[in-house]
N, C-alpha and C. Protein backbone atom coordinates (compact mmCIF):
# COMPACT_ATOMS: atom_id res chain seq x y z
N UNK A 1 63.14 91.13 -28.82
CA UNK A 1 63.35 91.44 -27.41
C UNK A 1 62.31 90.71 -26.57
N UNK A 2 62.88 89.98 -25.28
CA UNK A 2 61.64 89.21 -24.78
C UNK A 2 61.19 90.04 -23.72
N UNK A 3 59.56 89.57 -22.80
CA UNK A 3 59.50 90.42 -21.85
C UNK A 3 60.28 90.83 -21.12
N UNK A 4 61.34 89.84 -20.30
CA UNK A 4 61.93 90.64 -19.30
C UNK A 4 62.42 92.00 -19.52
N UNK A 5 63.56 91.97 -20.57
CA UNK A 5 64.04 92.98 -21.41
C UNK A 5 62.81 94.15 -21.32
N UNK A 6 61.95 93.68 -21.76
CA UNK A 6 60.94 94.84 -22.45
C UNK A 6 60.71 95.55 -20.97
N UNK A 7 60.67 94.47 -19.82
CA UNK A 7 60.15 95.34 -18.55
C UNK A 7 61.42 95.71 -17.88
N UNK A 8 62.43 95.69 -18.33
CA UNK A 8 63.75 95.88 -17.55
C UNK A 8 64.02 97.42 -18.24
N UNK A 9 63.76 97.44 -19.71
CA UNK A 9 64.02 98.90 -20.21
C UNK A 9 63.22 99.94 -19.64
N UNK A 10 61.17 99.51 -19.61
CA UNK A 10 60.20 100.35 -19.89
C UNK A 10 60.31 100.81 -17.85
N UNK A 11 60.96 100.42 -17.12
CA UNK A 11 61.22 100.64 -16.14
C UNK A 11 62.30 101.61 -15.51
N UNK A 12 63.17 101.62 -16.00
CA UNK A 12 64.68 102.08 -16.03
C UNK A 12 64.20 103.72 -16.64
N UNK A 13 63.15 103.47 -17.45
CA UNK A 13 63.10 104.37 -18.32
C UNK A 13 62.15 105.65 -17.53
N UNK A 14 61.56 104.23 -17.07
CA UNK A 14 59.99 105.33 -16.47
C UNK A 14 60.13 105.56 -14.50
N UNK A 15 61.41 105.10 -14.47
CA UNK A 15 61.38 105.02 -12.40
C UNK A 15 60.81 106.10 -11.75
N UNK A 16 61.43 107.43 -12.61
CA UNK A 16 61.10 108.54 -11.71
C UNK A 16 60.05 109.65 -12.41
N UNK A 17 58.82 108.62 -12.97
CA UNK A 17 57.91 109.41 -13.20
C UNK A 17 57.00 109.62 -12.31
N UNK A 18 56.06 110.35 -12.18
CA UNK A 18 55.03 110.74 -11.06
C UNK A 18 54.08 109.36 -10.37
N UNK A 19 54.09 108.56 -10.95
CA UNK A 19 53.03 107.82 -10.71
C UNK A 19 53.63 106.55 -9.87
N UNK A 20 55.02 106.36 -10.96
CA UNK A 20 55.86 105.48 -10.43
C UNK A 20 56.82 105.42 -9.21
N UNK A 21 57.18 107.27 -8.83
CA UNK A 21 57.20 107.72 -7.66
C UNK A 21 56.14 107.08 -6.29
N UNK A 22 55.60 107.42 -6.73
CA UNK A 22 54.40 107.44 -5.88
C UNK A 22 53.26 106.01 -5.80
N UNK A 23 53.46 105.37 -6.75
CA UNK A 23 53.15 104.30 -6.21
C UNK A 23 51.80 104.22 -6.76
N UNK A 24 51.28 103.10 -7.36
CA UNK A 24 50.13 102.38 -8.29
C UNK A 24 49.12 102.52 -7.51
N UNK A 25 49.39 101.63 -6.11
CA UNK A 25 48.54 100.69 -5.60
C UNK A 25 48.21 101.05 -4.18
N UNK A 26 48.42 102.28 -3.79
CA UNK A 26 49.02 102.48 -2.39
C UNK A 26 47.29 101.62 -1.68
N UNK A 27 46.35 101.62 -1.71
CA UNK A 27 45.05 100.89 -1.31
C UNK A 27 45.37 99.33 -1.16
N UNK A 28 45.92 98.62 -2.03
CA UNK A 28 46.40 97.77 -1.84
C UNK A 28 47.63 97.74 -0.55
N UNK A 29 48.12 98.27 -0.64
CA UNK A 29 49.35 98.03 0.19
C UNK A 29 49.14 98.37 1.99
N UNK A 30 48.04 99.42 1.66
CA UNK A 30 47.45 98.98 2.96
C UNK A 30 46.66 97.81 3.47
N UNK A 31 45.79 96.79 2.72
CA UNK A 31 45.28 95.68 2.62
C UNK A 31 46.57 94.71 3.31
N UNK A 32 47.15 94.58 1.77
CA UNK A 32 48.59 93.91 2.71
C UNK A 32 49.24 93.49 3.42
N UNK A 33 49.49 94.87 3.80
CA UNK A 33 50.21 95.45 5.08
C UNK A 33 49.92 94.58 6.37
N UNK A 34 48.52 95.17 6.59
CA UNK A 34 47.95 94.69 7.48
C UNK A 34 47.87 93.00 7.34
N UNK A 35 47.50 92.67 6.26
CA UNK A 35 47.67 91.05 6.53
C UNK A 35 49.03 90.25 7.18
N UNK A 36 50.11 91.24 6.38
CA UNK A 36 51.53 90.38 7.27
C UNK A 36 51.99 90.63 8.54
N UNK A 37 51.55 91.71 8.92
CA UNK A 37 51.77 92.53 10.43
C UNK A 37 50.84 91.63 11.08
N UNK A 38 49.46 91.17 10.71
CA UNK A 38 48.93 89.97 11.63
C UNK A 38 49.87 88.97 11.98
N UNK A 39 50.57 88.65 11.03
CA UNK A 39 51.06 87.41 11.14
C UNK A 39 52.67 87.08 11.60
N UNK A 40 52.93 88.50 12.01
CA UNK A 40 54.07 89.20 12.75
C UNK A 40 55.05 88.37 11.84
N UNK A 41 55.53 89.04 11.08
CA UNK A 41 56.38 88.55 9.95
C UNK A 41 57.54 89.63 10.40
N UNK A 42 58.59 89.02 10.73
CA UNK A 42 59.99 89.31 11.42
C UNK A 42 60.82 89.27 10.21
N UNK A 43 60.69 89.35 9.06
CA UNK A 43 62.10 88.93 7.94
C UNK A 43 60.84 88.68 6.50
N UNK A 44 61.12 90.04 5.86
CA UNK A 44 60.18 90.00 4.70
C UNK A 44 61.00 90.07 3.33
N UNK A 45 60.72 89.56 2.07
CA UNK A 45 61.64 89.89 1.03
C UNK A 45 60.07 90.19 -0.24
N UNK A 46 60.29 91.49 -0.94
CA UNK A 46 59.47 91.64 -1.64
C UNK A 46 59.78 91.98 -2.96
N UNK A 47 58.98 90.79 -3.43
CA UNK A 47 59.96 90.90 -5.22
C UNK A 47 59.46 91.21 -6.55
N UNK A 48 60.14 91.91 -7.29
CA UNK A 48 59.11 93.31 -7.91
C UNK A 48 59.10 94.17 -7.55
N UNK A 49 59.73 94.83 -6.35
CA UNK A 49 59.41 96.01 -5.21
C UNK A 49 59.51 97.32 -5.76
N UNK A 50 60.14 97.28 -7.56
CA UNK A 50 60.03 98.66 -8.18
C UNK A 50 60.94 99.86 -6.70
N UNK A 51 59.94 100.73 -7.22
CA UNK A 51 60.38 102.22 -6.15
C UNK A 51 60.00 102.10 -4.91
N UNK A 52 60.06 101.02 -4.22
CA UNK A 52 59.55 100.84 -2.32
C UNK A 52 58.48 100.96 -2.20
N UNK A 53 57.86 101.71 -2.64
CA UNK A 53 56.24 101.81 -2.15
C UNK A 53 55.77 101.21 -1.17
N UNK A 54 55.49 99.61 -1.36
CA UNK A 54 55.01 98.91 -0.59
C UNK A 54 56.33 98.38 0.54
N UNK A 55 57.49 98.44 0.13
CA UNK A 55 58.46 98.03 1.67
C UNK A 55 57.99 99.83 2.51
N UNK A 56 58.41 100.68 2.04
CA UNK A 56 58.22 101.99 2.94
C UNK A 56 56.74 102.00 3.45
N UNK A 57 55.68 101.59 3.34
CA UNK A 57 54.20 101.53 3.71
C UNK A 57 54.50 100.45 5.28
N UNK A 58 55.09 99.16 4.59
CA UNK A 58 55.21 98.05 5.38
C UNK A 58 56.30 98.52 6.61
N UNK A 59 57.38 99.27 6.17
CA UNK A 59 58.30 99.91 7.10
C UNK A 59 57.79 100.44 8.38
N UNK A 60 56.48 101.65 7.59
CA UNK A 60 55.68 102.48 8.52
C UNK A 60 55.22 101.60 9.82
N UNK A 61 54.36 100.76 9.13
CA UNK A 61 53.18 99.54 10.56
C UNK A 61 54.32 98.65 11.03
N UNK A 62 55.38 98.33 10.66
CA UNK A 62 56.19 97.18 11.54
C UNK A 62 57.67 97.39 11.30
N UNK A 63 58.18 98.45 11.74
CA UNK A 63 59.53 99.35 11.51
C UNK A 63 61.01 98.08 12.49
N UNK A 64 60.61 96.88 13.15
CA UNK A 64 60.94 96.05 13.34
C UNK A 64 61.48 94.98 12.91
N UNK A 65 60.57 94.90 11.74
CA UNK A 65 60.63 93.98 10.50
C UNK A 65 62.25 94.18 9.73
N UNK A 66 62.86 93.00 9.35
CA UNK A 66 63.92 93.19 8.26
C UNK A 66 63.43 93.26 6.99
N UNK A 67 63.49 94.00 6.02
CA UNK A 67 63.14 94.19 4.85
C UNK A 67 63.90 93.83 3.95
N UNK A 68 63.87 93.39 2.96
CA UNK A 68 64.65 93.13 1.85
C UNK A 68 63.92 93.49 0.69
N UNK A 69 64.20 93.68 -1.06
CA UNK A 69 63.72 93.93 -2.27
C UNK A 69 64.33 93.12 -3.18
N UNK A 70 63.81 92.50 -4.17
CA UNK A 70 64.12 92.69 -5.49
C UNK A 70 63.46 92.97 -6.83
N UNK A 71 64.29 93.42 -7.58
CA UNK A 71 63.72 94.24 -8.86
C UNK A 71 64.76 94.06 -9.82
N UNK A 72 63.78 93.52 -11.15
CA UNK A 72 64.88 93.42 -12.39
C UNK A 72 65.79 95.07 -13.40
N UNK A 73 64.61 95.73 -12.24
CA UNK A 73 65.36 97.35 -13.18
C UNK A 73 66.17 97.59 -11.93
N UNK A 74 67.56 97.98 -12.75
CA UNK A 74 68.36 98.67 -12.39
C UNK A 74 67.91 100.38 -11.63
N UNK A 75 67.72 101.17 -12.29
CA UNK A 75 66.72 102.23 -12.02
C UNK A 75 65.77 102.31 -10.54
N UNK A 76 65.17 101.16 -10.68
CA UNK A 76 63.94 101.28 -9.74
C UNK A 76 65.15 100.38 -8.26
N UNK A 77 65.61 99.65 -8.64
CA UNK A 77 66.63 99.16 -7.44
C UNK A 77 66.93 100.55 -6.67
N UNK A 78 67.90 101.26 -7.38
CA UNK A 78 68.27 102.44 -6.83
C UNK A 78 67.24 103.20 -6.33
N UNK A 79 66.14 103.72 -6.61
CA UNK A 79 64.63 104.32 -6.48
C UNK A 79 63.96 103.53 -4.58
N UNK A 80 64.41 102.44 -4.63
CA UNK A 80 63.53 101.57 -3.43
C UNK A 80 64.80 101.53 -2.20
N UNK A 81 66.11 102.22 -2.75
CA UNK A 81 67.40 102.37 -1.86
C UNK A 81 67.35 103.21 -1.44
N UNK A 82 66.90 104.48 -2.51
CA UNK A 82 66.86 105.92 -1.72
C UNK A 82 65.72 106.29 -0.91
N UNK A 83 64.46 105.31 -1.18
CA UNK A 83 62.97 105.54 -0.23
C UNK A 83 63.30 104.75 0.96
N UNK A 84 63.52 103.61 0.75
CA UNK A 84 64.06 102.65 2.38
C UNK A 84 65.38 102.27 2.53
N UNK A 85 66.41 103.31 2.64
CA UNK A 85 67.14 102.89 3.06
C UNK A 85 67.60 101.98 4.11
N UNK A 86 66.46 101.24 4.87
CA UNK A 86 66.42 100.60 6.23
C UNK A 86 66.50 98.98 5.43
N UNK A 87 66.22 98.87 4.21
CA UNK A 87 66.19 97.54 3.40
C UNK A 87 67.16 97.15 2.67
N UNK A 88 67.46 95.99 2.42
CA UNK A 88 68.25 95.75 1.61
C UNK A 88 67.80 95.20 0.08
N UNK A 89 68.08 96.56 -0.58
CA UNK A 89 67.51 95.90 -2.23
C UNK A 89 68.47 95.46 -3.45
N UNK A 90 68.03 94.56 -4.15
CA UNK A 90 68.82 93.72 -4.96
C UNK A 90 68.51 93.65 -6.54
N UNK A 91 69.19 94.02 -7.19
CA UNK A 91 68.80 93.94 -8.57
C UNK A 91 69.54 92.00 -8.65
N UNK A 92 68.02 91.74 -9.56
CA UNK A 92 68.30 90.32 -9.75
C UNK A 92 66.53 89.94 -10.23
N UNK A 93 66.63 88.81 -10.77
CA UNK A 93 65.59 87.79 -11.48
C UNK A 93 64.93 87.36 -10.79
N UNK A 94 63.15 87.21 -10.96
CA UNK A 94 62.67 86.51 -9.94
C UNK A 94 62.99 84.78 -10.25
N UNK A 95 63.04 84.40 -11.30
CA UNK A 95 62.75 83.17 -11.55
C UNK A 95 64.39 82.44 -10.96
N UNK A 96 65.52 83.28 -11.16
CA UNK A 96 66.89 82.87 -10.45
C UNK A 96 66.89 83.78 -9.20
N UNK A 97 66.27 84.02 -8.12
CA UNK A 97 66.86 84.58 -7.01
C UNK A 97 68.04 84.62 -6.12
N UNK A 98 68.61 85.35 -5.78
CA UNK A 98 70.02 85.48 -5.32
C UNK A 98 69.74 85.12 -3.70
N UNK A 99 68.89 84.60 -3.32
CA UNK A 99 68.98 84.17 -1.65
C UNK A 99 68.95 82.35 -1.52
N UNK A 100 69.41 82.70 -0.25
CA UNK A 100 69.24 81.14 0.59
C UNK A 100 68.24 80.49 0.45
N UNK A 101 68.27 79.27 0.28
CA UNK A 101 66.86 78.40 0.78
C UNK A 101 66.64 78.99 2.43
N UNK A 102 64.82 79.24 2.30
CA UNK A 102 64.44 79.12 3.96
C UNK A 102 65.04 80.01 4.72
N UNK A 103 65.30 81.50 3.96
CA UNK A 103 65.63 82.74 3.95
C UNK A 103 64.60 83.44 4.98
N UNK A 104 63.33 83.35 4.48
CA UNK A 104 62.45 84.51 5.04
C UNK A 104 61.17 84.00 5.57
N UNK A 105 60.90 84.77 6.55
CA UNK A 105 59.38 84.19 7.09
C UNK A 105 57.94 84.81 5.77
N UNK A 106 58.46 85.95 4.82
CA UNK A 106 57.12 85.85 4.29
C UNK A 106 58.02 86.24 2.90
N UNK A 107 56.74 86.21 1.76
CA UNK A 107 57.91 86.64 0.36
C UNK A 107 56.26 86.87 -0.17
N UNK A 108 56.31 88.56 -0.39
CA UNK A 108 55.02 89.45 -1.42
C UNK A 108 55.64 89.98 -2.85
N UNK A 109 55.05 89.77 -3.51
CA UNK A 109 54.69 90.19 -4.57
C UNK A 109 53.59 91.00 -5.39
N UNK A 110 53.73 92.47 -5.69
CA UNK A 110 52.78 93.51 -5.92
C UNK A 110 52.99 93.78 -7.36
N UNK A 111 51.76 93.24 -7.80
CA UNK A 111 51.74 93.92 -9.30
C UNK A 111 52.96 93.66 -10.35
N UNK A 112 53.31 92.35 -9.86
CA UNK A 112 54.62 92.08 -10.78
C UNK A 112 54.30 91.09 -10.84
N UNK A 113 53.57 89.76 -11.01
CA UNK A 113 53.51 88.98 -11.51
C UNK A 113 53.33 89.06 -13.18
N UNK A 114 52.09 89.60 -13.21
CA UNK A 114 51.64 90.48 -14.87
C UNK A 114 53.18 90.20 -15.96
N UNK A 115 54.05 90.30 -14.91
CA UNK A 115 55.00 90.65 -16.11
C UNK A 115 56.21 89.64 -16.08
N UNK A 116 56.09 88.48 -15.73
CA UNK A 116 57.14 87.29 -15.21
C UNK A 116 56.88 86.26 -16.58
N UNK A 117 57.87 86.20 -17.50
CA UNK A 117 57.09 85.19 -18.67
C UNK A 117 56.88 83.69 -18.14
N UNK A 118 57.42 83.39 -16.87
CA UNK A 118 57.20 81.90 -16.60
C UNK A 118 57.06 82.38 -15.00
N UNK A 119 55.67 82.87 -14.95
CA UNK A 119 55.28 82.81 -13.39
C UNK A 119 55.39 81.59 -12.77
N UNK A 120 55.43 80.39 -13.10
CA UNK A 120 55.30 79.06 -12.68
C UNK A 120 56.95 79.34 -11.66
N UNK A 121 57.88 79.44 -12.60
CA UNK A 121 59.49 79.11 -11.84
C UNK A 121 59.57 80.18 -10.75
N UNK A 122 58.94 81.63 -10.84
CA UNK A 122 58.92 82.65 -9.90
C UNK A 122 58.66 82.07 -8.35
N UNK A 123 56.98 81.56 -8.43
CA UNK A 123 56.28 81.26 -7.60
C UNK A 123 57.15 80.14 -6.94
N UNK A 124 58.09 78.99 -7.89
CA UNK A 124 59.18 77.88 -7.05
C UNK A 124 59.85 78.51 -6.25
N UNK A 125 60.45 79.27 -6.82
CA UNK A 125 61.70 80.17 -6.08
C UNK A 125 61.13 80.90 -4.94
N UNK A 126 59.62 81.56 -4.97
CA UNK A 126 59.19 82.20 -3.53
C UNK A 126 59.06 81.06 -2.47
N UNK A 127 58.66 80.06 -2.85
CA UNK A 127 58.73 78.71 -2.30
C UNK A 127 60.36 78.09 -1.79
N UNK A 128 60.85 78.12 -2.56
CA UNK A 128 62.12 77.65 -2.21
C UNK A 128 63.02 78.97 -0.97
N UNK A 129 62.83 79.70 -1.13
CA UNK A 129 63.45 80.85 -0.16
C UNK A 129 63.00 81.48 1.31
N UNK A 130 61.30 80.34 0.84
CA UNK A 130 60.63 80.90 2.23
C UNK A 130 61.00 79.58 3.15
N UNK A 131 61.11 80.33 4.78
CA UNK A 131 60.76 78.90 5.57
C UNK A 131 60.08 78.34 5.90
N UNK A 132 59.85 77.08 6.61
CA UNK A 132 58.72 76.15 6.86
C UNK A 132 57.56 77.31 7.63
N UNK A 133 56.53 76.64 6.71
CA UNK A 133 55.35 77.62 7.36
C UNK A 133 55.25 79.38 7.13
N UNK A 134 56.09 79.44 6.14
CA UNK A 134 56.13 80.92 5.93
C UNK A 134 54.85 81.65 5.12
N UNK A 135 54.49 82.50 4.71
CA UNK A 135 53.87 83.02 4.22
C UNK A 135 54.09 83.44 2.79
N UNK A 136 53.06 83.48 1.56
CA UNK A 136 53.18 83.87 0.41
C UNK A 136 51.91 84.83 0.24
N UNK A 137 52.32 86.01 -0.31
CA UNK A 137 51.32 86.86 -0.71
C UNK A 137 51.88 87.44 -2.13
N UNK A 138 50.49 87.01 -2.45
CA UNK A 138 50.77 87.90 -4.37
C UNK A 138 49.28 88.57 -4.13
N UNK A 139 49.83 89.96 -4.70
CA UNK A 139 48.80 91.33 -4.89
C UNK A 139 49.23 91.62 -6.16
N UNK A 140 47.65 91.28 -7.19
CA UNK A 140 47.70 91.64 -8.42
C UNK A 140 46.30 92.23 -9.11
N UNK A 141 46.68 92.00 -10.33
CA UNK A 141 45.25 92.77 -10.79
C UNK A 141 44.62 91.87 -11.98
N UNK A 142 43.16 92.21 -12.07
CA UNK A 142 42.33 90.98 -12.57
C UNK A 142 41.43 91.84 -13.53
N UNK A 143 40.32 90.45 -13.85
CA UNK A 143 39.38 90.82 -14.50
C UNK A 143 38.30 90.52 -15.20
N UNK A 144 37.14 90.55 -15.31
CA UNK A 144 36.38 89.46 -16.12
C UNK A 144 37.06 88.66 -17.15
N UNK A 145 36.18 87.58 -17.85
CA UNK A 145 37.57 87.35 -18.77
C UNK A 145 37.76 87.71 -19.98
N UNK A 146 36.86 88.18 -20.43
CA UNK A 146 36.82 89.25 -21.71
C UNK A 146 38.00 90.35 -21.72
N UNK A 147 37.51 90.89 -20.25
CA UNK A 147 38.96 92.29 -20.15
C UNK A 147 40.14 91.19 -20.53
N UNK A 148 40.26 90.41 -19.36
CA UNK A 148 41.37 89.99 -19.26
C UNK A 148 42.34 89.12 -20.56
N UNK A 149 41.63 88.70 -21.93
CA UNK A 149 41.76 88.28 -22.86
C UNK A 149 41.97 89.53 -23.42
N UNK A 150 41.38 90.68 -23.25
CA UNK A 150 41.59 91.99 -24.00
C UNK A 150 43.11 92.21 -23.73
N UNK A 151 43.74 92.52 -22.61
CA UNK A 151 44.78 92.87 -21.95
C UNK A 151 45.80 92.39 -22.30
N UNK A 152 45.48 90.64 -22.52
CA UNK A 152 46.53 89.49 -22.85
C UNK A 152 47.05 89.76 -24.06
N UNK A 153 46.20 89.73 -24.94
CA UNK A 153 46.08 90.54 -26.38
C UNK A 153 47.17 91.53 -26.45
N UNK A 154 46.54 92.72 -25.77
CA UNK A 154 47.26 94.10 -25.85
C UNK A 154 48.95 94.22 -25.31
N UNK A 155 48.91 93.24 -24.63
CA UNK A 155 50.58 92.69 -23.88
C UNK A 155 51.18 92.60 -24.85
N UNK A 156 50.49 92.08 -25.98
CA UNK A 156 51.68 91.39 -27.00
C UNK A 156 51.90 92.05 -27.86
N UNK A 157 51.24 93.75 -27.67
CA UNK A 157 51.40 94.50 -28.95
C UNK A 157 52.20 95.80 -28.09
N UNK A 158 52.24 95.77 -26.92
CA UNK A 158 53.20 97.33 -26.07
C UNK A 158 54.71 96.69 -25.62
N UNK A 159 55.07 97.70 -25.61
CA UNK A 159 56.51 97.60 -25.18
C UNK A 159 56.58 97.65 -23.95
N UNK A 160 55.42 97.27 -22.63
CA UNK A 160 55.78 97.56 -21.67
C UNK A 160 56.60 96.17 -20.91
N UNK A 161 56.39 94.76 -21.33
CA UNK A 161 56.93 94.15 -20.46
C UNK A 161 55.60 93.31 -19.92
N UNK A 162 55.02 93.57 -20.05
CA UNK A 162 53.56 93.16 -19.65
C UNK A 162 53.59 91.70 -20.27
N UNK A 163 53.52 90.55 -19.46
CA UNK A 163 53.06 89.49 -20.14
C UNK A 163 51.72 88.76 -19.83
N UNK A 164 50.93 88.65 -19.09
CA UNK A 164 49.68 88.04 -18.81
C UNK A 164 49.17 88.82 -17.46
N UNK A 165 47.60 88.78 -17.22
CA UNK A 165 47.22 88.99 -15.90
C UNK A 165 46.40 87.18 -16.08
N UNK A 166 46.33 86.80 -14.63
CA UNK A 166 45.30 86.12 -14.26
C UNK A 166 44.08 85.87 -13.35
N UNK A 167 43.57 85.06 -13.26
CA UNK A 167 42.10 84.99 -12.45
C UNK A 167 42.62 84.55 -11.35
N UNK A 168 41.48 84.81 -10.13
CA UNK A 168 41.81 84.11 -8.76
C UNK A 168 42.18 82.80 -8.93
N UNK A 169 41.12 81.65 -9.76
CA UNK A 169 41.61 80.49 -9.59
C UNK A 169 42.39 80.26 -10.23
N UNK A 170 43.37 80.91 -11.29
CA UNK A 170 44.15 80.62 -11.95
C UNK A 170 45.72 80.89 -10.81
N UNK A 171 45.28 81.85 -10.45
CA UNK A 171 46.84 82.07 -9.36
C UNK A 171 46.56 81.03 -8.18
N UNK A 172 45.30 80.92 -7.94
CA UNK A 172 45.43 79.30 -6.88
C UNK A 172 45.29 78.18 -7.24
N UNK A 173 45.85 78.16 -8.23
CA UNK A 173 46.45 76.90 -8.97
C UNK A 173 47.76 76.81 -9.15
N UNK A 174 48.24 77.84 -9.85
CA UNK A 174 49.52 78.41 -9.32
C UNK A 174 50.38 78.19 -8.30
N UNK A 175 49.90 78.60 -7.41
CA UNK A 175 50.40 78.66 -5.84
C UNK A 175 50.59 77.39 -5.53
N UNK A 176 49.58 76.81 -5.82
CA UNK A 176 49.23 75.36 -5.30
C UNK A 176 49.88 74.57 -6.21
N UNK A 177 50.30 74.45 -7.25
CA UNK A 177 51.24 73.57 -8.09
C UNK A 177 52.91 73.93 -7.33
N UNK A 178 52.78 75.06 -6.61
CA UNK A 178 54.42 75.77 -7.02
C UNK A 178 54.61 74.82 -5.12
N UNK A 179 53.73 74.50 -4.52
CA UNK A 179 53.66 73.52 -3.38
C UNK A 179 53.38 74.65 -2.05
N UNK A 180 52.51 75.10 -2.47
CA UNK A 180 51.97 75.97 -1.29
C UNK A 180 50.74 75.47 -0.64
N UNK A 181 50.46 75.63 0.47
CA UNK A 181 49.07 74.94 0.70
C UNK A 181 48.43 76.40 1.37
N UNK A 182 46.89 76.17 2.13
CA UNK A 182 46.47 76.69 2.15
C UNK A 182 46.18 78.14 1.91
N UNK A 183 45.67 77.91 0.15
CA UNK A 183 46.03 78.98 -0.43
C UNK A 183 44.37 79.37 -0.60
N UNK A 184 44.59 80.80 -0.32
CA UNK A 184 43.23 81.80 -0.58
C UNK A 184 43.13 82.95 -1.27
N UNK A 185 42.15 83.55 -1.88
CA UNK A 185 42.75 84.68 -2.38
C UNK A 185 41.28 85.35 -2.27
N UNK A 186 41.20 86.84 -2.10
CA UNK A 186 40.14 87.35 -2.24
C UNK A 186 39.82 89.16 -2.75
N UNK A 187 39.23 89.27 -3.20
CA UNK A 187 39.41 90.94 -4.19
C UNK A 187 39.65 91.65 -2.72
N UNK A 188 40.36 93.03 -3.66
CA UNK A 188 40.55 94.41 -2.82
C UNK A 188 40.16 95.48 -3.75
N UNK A 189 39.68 95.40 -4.77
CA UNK A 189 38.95 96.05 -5.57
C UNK A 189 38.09 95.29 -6.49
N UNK A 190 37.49 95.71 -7.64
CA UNK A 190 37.01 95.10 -8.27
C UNK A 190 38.09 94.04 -9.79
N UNK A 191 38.81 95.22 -9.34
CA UNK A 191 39.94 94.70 -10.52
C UNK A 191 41.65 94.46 -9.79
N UNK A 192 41.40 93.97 -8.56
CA UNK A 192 42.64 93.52 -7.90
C UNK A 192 42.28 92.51 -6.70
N UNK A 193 43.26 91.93 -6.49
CA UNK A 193 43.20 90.64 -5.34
C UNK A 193 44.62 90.19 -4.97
N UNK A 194 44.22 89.24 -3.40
CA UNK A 194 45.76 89.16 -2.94
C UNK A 194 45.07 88.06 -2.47
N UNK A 195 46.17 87.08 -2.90
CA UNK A 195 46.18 85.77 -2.69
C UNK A 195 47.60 85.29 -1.86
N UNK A 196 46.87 84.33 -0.92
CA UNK A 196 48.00 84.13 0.31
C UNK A 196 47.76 82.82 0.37
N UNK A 197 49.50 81.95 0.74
CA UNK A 197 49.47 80.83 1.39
C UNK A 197 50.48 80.73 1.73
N UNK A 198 50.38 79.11 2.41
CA UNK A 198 51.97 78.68 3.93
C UNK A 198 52.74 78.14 2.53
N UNK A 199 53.93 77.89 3.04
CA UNK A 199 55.10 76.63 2.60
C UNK A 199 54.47 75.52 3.42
């Protein structure tokens, strides 16, 4: 069974547990938040979006905004329909996305990179869907590199779906291969960071 699978089951499975209700990261998502509401982002698509969390946070500060989701669990699709109903969410692949080129003024990603086996084609496709000058934000989680070799390790022995975390400069390399420019990224904890850039 490959990751996706592994994160398409361990999801489906786990949507409406307490935590997953309620949301990982909610500290993050205020960080966020606030970064795209600077940048008055009129048409957002957030992929990974699990149970809404972060579209219903983002809903709250800019209830203006068009929202959109996607998520490879079935489960959690339904889960981010019944929290924002004001969005439109989509079960579908990040690496094949079901939208237009030059779709959206911004495209976030929370805590779902970790689990994309070819983050490289993800990051094209946020690229390919955003428009000129749009915005990219990935909010993920990190770590010295010991942890983070620990973790990598441990991915390959759970059933969660989990395939890699990486370092700041490793996701702004990333970004920046996938043809993003001015790309930055900077912690929101000790063990998380959100890294942003244009098309």
């Amino acid at each position: 069974m490959d990751s996706k699978q592994k994160s398409k089951n361990y999801f489906n499975r786990n949507s409406s547990t307490f935590i997953n209700r309620n949301g990982y990261w909610n500290h993050d998502y205020r960080i966020t938040s606030e970064i795209l509401r600077r940048r008055y982002v009129m048409n957002l698509v957030d992929i990974g979006c699990g149970n809404g969390a972060f579209l219903a946070r983002y809903h709250s500060v800019s209830p203006q905004t068009r929202l959109s989701g996607l998520d490879l669990s079935r489960e959690m699709v339904q889960r981010s329909r019944e929290r924002v109903p004001e969005a439109d969410i989509i079960e579908g692949d990040a690496e094949r996305m079901p939208f237009d080129c030059d779709s959206f003024d911004a495209v976030s990603c929370h805590m779902s990179i970790h689990h994309h086996p070819h983050p490289e084609r993800s990051l094209k496709e946020m690229h390919r869907i955003l428009k000129r000058n749009g915005t990219v934000l990935i909010n993920e989680i990190t770590g010295p590199a010991w942890m983070r070799k620990l973790m990598n390790w441990c991915f390959t022995r759970w059933n969660t779906g989990d395939h890699a975390i990486y370092s700041r400069p490793q996701m702004e390399q990333m970004l920046t291969r996938a043809g993003f420019r001015n790309v930055k990224s900077t912690l929101t904890t000790p063990f998380t960071y959100v890294c942003v850039g244009r098309k």
